[in-house]
PDB file of N, CA and C in Angstrom:
ATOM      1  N   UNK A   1     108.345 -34.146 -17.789  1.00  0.00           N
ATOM      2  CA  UNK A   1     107.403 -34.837 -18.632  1.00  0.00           C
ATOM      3  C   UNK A   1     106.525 -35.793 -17.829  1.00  0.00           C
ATOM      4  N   UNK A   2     107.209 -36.306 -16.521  1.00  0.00           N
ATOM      5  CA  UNK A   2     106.423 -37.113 -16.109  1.00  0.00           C
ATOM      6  C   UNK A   2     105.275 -36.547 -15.607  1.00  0.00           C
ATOM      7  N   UNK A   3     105.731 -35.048 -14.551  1.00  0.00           N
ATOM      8  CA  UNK A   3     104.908 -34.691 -14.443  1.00  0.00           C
ATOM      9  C   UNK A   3     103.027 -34.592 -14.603  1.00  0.00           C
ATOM     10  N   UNK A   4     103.429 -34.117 -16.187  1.00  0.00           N
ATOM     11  CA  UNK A   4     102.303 -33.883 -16.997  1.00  0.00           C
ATOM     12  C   UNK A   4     101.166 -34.777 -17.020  1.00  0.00           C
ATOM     13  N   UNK A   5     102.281 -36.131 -17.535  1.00  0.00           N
ATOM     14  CA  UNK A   5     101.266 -37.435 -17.633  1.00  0.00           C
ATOM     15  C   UNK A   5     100.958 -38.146 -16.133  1.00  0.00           C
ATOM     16  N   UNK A   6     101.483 -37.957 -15.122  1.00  0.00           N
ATOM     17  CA  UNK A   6     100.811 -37.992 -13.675  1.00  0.00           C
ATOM     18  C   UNK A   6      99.449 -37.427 -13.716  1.00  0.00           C
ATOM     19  N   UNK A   7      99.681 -36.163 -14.012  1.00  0.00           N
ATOM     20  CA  UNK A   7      98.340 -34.932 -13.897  1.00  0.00           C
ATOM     21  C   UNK A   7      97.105 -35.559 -14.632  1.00  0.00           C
ATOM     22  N   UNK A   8      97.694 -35.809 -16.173  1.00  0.00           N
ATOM     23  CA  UNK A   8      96.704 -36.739 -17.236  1.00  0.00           C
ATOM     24  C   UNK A   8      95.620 -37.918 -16.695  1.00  0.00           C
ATOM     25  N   UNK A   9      96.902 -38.412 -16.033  1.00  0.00           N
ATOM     26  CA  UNK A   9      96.110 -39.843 -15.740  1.00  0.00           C
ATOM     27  C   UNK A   9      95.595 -39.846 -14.880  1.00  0.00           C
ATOM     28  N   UNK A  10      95.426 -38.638 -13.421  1.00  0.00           N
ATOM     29  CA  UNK A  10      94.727 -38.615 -12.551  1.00  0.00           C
ATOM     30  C   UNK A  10      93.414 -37.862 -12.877  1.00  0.00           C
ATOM     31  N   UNK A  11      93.295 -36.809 -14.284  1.00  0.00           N
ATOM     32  CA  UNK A  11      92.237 -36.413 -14.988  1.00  0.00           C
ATOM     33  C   UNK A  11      91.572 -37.480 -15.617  1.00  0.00           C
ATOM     34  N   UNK A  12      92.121 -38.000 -15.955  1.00  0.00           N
ATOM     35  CA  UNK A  12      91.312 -39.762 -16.576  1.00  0.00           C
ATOM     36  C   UNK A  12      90.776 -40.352 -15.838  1.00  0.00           C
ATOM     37  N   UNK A  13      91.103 -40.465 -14.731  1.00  0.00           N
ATOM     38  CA  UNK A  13      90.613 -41.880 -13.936  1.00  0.00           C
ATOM     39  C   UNK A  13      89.346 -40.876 -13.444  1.00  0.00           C
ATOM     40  N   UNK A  14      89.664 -39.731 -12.848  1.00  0.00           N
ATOM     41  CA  UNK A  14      88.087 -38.949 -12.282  1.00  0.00           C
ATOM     42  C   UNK A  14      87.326 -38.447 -13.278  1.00  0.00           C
ATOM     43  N   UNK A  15      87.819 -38.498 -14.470  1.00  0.00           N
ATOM     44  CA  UNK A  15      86.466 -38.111 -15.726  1.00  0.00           C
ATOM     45  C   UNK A  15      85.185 -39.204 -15.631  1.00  0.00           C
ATOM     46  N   UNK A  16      84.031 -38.769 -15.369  1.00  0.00           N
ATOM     47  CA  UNK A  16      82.936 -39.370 -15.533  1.00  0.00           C
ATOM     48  C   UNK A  16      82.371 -39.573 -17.052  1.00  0.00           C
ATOM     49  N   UNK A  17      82.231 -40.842 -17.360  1.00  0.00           N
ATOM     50  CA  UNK A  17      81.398 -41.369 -19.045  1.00  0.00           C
ATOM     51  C   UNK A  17      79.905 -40.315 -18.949  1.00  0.00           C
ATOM     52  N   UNK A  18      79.550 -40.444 -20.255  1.00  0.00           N
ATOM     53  CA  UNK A  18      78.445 -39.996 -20.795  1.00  0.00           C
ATOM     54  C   UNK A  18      77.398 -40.553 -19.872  1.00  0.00           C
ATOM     55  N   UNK A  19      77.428 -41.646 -19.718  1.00  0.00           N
ATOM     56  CA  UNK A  19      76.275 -42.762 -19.287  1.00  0.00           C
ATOM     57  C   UNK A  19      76.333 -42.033 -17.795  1.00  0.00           C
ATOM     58  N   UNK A  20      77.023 -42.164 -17.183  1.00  0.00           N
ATOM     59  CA  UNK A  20      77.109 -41.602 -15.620  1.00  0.00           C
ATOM     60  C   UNK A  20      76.895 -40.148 -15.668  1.00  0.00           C
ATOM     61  N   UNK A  21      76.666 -39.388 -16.410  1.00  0.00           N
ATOM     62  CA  UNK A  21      76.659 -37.879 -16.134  1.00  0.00           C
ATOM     63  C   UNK A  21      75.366 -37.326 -16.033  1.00  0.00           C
ATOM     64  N   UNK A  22      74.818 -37.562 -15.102  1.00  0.00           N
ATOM     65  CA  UNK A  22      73.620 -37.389 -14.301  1.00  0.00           C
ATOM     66  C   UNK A  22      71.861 -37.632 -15.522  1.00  0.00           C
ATOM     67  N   UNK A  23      72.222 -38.982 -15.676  1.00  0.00           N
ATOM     68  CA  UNK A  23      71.000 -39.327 -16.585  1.00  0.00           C
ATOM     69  C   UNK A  23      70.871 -40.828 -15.636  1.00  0.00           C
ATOM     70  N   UNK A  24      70.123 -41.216 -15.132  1.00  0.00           N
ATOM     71  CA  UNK A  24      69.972 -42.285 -14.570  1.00  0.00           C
ATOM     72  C   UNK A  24      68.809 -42.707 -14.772  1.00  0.00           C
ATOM     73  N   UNK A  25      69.583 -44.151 -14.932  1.00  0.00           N
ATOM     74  CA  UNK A  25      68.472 -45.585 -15.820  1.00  0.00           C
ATOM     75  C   UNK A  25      68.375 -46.441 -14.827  1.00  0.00           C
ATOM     76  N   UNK A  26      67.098 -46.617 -15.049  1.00  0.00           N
ATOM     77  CA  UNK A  26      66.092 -47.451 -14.519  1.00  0.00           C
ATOM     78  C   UNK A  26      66.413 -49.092 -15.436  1.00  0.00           C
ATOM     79  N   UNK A  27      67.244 -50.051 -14.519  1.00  0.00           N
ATOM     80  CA  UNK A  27      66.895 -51.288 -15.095  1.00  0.00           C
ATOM     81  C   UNK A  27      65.502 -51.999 -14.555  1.00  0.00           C
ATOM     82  N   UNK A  28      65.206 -53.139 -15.824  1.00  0.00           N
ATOM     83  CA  UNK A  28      64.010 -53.602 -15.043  1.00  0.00           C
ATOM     84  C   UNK A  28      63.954 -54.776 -14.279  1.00  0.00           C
ATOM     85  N   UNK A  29      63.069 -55.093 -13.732  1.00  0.00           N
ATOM     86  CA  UNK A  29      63.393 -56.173 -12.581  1.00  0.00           C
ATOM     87  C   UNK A  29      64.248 -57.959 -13.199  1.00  0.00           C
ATOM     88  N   UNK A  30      65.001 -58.023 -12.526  1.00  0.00           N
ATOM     89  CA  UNK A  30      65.507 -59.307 -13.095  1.00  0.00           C
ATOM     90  C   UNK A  30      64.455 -60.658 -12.794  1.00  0.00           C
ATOM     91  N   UNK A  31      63.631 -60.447 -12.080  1.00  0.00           N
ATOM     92  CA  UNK A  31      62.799 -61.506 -11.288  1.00  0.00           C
ATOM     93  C   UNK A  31      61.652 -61.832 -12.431  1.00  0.00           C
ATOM     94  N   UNK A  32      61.443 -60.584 -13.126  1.00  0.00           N
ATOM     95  CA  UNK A  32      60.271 -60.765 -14.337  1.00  0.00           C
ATOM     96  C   UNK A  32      59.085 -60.217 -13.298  1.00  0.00           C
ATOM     97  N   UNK A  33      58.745 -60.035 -12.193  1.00  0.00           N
ATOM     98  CA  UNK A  33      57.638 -59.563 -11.723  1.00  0.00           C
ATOM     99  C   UNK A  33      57.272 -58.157 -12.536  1.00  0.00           C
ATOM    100  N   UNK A  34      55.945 -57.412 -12.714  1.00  0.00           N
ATOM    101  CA  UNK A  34      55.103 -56.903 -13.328  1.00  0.00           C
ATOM    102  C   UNK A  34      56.214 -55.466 -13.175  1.00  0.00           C
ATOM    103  N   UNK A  35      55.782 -54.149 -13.842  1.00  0.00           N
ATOM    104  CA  UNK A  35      56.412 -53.218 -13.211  1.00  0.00           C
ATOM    105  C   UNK A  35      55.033 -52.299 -12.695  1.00  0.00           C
ATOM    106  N   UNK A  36      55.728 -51.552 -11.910  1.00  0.00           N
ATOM    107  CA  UNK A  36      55.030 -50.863 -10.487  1.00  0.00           C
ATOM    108  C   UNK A  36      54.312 -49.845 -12.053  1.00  0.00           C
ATOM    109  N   UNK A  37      53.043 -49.081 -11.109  1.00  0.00           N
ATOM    110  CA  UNK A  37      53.039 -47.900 -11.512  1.00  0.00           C
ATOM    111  C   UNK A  37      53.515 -46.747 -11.871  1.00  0.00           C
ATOM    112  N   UNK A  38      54.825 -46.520 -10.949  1.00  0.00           N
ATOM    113  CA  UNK A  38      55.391 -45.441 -11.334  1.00  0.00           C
ATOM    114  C   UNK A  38      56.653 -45.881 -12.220  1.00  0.00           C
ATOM    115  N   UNK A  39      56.778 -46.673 -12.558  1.00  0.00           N
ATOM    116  CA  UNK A  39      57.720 -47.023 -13.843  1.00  0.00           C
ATOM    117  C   UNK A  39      57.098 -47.242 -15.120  1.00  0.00           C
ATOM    118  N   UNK A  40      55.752 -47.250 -15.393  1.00  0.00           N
ATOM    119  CA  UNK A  40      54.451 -47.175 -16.434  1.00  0.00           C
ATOM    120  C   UNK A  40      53.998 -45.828 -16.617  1.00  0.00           C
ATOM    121  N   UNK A  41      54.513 -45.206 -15.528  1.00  0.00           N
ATOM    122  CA  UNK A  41      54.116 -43.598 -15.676  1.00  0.00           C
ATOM    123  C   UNK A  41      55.247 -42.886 -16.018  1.00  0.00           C
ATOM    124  N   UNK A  42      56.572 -43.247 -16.132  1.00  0.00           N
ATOM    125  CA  UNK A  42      57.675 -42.652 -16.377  1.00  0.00           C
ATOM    126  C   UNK A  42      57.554 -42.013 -17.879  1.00  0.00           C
ATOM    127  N   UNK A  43      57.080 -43.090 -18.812  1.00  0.00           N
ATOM    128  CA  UNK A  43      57.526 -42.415 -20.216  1.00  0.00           C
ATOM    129  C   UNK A  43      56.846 -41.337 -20.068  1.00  0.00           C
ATOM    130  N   UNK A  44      54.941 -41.591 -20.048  1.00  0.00           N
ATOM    131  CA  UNK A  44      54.094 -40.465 -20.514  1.00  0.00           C
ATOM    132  C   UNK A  44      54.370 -39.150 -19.547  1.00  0.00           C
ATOM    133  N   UNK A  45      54.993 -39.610 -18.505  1.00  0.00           N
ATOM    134  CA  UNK A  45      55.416 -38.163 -17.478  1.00  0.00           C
ATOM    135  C   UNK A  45      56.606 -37.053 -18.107  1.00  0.00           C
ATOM    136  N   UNK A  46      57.496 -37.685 -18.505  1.00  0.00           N
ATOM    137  CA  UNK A  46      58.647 -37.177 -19.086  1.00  0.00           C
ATOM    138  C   UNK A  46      58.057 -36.401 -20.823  1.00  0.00           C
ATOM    139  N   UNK A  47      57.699 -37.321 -21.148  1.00  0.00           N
ATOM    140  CA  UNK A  47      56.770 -36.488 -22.432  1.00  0.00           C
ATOM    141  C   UNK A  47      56.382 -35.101 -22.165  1.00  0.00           C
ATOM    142  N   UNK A  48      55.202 -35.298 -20.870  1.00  0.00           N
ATOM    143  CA  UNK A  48      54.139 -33.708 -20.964  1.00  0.00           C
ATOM    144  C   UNK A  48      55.519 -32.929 -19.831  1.00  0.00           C
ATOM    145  N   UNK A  49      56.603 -33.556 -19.376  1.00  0.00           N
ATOM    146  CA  UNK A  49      57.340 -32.583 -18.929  1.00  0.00           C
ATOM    147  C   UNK A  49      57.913 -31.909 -20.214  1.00  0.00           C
ATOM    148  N   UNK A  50      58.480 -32.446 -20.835  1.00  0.00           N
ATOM    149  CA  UNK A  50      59.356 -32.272 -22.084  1.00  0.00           C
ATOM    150  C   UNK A  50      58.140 -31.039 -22.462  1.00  0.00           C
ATOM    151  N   UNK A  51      56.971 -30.802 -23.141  1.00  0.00           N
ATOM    152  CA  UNK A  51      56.356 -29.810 -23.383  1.00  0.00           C
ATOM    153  C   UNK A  51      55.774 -28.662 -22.917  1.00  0.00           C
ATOM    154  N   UNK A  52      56.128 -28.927 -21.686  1.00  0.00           N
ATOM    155  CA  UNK A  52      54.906 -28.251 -20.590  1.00  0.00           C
ATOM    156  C   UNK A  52      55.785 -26.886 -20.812  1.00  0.00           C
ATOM    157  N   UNK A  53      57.241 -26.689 -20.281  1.00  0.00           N
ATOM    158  CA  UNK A  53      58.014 -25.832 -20.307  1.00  0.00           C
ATOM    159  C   UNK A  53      58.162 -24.753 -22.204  1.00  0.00           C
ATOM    160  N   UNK A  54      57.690 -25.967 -23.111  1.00  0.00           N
ATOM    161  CA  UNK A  54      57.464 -25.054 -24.111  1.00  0.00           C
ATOM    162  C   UNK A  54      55.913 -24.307 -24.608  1.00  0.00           C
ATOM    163  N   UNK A  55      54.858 -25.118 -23.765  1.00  0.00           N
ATOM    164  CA  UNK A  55      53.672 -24.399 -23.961  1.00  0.00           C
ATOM    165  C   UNK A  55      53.878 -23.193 -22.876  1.00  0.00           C
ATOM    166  N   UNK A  56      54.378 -23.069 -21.861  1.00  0.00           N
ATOM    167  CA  UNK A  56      54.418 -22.103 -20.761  1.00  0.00           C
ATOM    168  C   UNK A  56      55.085 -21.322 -21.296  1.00  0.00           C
ATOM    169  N   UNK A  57      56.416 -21.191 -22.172  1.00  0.00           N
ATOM    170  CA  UNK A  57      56.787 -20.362 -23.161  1.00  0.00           C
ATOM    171  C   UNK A  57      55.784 -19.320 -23.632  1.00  0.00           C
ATOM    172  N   UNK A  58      55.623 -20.351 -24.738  1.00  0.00           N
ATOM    173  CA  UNK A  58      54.266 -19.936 -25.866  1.00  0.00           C
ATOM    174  C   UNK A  58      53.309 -19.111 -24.947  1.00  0.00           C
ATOM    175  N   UNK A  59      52.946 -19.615 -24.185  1.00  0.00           N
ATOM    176  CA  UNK A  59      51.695 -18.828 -23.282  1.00  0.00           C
ATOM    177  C   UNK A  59      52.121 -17.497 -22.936  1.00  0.00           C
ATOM    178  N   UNK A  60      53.295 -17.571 -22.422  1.00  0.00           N
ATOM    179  CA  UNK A  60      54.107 -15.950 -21.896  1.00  0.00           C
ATOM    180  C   UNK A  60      53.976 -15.469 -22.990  1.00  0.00           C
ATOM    181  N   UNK A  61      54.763 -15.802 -24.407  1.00  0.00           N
ATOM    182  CA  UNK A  61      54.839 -14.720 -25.471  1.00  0.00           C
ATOM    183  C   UNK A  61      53.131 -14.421 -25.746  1.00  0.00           C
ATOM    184  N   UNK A  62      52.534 -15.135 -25.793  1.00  0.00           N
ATOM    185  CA  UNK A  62      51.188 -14.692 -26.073  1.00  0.00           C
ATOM    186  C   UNK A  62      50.694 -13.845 -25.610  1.00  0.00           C
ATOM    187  N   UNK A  63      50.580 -13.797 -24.154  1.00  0.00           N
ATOM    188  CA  UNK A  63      50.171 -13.005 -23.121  1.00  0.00           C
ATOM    189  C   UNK A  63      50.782 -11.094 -23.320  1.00  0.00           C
ATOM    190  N   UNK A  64      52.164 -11.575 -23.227  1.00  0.00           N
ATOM    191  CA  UNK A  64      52.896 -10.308 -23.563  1.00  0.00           C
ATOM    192  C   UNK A  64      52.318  -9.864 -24.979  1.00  0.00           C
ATOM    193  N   UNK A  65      52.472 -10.407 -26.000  1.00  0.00           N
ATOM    194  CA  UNK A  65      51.769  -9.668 -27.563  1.00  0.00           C
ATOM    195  C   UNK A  65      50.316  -9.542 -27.130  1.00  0.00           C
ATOM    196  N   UNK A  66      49.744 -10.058 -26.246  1.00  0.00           N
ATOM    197  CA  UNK A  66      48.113  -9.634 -26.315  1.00  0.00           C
ATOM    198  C   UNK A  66      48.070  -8.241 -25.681  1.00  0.00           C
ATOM    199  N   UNK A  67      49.203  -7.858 -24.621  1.00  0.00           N
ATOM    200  CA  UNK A  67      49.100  -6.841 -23.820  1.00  0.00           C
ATOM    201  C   UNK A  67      49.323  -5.483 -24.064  1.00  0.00           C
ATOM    202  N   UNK A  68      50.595  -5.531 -25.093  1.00  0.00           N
ATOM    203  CA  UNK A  68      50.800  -4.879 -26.269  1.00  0.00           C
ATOM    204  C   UNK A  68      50.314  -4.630 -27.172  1.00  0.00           C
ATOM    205  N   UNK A  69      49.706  -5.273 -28.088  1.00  0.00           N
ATOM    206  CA  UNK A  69      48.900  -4.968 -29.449  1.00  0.00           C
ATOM    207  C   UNK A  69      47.468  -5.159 -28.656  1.00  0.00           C
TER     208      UNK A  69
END
């Protein structure tokens, strides 16, 4: 029995949280100085990434039904 719970608790301690599982946050400066450009460009970048991959979709199926019909 001990076994088992040896095994357990060494699966516990190396399980990585939600927060750590490869999403990494940007805190902001503790000093209060301005933020850079590329931390002002983060949201709207992540946005047209977030779509780009579904208009490039859309575009393929289009392409393919135009080629066809």
């Amino acid at each position: 029995m001990t076994v088992v719970a040896d095994e357990m608790a060494a699966v516990a301690a190396t399980k990585t949280s939600f927060s750590d599982a490869g999403i990494a946050v940007r805190d902001l400066p503790e000093n209060g100085h301005a933020l850079s450009i590329a931390d002002r460009a983060e949201g709207p970048i992540q946005f047209v990434s977030r779509w780009a991959g579904i208009l490039a979709f859309c575009a393929a199926i289009g392409a393919i039904a135009y080629l066809i019909f």
